[in-house]
N, C-alpha and C. Protein backbone atom coordinates (compact mmCIF):
# COMPACT_ATOMS: atom_id res chain seq x y z
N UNK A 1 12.70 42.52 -13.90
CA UNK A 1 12.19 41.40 -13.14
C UNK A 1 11.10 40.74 -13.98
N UNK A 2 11.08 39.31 -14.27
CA UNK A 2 10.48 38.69 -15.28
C UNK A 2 9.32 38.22 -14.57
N UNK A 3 8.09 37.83 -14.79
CA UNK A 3 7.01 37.80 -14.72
C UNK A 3 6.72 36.29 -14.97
N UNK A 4 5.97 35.49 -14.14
CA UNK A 4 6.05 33.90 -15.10
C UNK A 4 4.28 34.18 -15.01
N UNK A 5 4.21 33.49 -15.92
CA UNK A 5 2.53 33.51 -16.47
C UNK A 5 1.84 32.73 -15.19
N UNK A 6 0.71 32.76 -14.90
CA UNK A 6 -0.49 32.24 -13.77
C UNK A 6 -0.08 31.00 -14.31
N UNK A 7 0.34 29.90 -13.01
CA UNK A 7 0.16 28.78 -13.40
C UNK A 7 -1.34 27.96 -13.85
N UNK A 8 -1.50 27.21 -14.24
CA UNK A 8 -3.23 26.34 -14.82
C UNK A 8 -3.42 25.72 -13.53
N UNK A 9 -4.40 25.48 -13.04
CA UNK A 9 -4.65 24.43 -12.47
C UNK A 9 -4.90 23.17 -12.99
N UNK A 10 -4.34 21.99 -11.63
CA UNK A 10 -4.16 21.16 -12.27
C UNK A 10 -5.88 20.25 -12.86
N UNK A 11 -5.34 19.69 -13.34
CA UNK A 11 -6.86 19.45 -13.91
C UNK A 11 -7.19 17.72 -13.26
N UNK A 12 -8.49 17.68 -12.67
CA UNK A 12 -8.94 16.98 -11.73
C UNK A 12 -9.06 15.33 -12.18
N UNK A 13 -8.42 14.67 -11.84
CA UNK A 13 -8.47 13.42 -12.03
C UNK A 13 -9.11 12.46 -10.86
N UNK A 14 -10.28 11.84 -12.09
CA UNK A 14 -10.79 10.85 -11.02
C UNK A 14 -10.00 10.37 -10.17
N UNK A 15 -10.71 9.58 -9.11
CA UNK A 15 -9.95 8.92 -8.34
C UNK A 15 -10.84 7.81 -7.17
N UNK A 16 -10.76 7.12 -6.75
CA UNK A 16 -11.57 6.08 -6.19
C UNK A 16 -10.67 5.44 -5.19
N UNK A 17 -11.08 5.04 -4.17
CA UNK A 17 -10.58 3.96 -3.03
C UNK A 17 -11.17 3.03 -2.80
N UNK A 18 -10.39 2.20 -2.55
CA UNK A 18 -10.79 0.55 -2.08
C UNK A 18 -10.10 -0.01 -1.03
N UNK A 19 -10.92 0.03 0.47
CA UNK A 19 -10.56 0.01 1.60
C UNK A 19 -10.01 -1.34 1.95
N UNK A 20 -8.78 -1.78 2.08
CA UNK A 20 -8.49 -3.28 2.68
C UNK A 20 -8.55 -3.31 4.04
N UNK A 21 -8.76 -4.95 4.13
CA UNK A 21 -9.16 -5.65 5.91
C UNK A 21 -7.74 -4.97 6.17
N UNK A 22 -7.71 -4.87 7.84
CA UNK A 22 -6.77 -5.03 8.51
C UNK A 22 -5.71 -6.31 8.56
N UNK A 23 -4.10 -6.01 8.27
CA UNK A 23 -3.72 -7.06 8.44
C UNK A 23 -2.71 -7.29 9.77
N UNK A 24 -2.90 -8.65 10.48
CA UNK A 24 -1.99 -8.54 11.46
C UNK A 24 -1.15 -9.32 11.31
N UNK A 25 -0.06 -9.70 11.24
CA UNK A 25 1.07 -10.25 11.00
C UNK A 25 2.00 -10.64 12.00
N UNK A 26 2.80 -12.29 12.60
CA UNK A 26 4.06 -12.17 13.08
C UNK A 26 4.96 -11.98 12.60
N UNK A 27 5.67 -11.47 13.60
CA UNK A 27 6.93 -10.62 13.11
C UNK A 27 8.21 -12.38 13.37
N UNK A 28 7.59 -13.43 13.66
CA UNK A 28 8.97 -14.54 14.02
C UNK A 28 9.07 -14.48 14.82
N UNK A 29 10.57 -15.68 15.09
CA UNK A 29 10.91 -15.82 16.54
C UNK A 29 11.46 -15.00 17.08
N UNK A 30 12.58 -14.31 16.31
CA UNK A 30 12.89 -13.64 16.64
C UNK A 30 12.43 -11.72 17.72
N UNK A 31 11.32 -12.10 17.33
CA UNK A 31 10.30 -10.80 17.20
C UNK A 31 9.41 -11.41 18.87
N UNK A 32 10.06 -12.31 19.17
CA UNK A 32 9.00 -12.77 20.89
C UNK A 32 7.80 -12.33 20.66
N UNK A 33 6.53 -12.95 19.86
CA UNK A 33 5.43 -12.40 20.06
C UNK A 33 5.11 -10.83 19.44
N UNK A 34 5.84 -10.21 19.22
CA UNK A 34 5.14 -8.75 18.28
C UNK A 34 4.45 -9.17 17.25
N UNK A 35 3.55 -8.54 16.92
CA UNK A 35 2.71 -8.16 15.57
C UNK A 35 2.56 -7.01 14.60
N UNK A 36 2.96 -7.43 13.22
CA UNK A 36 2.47 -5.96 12.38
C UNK A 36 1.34 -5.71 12.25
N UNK A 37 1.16 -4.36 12.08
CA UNK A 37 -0.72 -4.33 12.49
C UNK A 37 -0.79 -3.29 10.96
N UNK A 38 -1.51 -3.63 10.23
CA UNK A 38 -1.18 -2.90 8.72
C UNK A 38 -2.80 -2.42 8.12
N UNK A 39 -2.80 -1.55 7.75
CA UNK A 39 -4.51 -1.03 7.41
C UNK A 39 -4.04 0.13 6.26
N UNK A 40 -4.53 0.43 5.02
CA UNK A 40 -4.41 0.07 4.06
C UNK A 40 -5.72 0.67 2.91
N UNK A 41 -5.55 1.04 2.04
CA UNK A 41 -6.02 1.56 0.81
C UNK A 41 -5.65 1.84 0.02
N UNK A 42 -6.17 1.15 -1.17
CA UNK A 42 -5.59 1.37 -2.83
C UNK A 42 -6.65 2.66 -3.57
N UNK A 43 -5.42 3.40 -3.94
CA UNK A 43 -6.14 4.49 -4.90
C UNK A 43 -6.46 4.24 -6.27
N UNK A 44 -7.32 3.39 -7.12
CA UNK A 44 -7.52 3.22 -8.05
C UNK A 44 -8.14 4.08 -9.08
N UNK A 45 -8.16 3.75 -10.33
CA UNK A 45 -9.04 4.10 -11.71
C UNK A 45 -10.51 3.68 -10.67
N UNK A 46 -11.46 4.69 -10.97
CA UNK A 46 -12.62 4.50 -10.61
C UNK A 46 -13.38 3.72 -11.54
N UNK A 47 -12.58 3.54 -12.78
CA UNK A 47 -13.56 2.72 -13.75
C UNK A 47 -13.47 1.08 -13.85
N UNK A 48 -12.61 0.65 -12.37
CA UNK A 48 -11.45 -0.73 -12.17
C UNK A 48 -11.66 -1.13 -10.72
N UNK A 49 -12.87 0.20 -10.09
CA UNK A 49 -12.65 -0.08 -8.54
C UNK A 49 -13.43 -1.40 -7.98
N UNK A 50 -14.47 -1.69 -8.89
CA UNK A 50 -15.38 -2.90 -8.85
C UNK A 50 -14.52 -4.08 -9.10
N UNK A 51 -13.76 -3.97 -10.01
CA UNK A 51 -12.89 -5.50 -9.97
C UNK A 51 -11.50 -5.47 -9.41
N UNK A 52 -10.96 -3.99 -8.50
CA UNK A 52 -10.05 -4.31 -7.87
C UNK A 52 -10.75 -4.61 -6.21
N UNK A 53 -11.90 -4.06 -5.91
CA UNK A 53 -12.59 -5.45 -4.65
C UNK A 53 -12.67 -6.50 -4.77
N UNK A 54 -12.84 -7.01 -5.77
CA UNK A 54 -13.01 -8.19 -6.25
C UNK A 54 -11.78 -9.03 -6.13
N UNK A 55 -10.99 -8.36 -6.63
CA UNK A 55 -9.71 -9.11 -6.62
C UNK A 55 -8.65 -8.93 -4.91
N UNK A 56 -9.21 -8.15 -3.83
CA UNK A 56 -8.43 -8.16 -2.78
C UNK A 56 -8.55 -9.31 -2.12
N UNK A 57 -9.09 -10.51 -1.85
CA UNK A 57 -8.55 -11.59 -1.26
C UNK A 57 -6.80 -12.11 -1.84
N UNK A 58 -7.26 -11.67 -3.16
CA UNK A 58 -5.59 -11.77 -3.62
C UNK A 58 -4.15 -10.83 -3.08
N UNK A 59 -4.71 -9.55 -2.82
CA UNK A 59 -4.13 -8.38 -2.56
C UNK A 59 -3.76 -8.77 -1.62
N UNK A 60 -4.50 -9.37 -0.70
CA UNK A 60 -4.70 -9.66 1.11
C UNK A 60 -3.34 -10.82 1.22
N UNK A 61 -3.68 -11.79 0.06
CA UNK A 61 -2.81 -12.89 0.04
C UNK A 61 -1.14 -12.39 0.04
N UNK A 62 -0.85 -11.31 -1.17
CA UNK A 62 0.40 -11.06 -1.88
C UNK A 62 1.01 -10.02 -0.69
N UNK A 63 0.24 -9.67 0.42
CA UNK A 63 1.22 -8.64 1.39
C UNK A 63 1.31 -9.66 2.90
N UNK A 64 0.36 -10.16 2.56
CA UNK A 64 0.77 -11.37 3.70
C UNK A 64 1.71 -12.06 3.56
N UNK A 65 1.97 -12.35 2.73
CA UNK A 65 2.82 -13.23 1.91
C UNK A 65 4.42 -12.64 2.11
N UNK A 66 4.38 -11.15 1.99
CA UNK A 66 5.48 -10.23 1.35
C UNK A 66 5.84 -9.83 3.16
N UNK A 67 4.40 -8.61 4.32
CA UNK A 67 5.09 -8.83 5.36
C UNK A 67 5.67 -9.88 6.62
N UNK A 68 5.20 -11.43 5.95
CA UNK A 68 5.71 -12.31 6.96
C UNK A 68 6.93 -12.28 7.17
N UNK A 69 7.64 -12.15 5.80
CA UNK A 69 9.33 -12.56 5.80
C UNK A 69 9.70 -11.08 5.92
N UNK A 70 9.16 -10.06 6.23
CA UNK A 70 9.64 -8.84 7.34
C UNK A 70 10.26 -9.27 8.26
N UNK A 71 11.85 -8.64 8.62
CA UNK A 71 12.37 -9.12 10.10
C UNK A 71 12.28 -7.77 10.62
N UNK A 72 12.29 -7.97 12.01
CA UNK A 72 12.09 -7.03 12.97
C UNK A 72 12.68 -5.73 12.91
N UNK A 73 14.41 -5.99 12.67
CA UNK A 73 15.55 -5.13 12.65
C UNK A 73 14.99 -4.10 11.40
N UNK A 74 14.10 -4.83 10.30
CA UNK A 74 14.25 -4.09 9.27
C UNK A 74 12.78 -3.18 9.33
N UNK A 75 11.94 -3.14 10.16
CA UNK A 75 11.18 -2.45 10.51
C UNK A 75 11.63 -0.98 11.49
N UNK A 76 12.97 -1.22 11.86
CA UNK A 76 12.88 0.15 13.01
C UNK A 76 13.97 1.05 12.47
N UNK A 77 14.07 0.48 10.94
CA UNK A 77 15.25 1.62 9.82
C UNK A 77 14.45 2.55 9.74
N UNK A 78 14.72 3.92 9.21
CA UNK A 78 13.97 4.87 8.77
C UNK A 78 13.26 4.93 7.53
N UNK A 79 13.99 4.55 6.42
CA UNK A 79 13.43 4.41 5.86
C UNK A 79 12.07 3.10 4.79
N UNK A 80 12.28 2.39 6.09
CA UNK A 80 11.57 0.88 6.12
C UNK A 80 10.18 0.92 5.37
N UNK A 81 9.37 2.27 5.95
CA UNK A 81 7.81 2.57 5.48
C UNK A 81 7.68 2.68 3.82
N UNK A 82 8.92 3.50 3.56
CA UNK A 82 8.97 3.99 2.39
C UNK A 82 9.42 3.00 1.62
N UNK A 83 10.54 1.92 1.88
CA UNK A 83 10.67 0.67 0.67
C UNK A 83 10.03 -0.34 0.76
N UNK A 84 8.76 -0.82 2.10
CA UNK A 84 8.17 -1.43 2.34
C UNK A 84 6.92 -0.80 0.67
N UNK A 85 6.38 -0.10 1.05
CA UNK A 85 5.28 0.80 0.34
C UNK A 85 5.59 -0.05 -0.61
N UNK A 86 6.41 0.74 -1.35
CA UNK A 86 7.11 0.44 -2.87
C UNK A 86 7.13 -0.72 -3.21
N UNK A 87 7.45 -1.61 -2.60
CA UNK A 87 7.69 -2.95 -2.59
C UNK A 87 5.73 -3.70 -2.76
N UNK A 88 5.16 -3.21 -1.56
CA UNK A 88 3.97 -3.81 -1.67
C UNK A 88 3.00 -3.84 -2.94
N UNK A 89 3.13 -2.26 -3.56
CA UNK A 89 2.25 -1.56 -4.59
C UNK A 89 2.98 -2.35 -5.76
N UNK A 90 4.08 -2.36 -6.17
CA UNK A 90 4.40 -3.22 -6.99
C UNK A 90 4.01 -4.94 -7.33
N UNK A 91 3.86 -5.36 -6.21
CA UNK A 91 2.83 -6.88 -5.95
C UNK A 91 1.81 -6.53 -6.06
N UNK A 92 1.10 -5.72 -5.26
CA UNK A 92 -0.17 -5.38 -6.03
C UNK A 92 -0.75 -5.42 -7.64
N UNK A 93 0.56 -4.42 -7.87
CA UNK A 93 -0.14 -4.00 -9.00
C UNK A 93 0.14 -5.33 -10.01
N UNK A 94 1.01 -6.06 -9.79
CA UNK A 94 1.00 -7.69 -10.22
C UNK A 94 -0.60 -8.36 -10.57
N UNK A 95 -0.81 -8.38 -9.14
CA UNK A 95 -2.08 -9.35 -8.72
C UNK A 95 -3.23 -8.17 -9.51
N UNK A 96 -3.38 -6.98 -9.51
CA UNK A 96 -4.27 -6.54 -10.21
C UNK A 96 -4.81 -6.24 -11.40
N UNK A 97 -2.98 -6.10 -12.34
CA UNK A 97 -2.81 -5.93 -14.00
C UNK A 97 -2.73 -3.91 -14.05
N UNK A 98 -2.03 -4.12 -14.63
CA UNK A 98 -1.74 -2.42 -14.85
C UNK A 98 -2.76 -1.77 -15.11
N UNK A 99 -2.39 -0.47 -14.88
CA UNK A 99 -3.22 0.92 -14.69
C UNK A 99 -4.67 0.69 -14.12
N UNK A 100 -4.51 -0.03 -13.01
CA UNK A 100 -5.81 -0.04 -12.15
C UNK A 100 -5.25 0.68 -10.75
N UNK A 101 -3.97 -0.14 -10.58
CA UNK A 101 -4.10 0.50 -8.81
C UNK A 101 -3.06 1.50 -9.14
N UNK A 102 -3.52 2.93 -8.87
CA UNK A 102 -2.06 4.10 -9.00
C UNK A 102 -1.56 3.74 -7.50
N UNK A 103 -2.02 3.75 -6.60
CA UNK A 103 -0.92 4.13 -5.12
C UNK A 103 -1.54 3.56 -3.95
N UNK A 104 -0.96 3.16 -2.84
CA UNK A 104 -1.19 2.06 -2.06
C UNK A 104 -1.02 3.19 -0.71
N UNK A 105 -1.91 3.73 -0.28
CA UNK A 105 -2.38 4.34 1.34
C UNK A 105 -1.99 3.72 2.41
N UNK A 106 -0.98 3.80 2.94
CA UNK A 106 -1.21 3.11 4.34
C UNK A 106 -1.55 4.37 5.46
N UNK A 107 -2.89 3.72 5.76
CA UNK A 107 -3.77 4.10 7.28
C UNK A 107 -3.15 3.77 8.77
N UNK A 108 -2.81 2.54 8.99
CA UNK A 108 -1.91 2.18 10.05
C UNK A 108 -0.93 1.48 9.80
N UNK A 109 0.34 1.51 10.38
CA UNK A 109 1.60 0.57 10.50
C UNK A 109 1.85 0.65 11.57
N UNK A 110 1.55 -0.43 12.51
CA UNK A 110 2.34 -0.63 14.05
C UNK A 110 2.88 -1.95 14.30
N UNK A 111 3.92 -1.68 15.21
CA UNK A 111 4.30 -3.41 15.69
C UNK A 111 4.23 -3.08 17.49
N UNK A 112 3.20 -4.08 17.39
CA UNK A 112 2.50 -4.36 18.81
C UNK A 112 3.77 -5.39 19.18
């Protein structure tokens, strides 16, 4: 019976957050009045976190932008959270310039 060596621990990488506004969103006509209710944090380079605040009125702009043309139907798939994410962090990381934002937190997702 073979023996595997003590794994290393992993070795600690900075890390920093940058809390975004709440966003509320219509969902259309289709949607009679619901709202996405979206809350939100980017895990950045701590050495980038000063000019990725700086730059979230833009951030704010590019998911507003991205969940308006959300339709309803495509919110109550299963896997909606997960290609939504993907989708957002990639605009992000547009509007921010590489290797600043690693990963995009979502705190709340509801449709009121």
């Amino acid at each position: 019976m073979g023996h595997e060596p003590p794994s290393r621990p992993t070795e600690y990488v900075p890390v920093a957050f940058v809390p975004l506004e709440t966003l509320i969103v219509s969902l259309g006509s289709e949607a009679s009045g619901q709202h996405l209710i979206v809350t939100a944090e980017l895990e950045v380079d701590p050495d980038y976190a000063a000019e990725v605040t700086t730059l979230s009125p833009r951030v704010l702009d590019v998911l507003n932008s991205y969940l308006r043309v959300v339709a309803l139907e495509e919110l109550s798939e299963p896997t909606s959270l997960i290609r939504m994410r993907a989708q957002m962090l990639r605009r992000i990381q547009v509007v921010t310039g590489a290797g600043r934002v690693r990963d995009l937190l979502i705190t709340q997702f509801v449709v009121n």
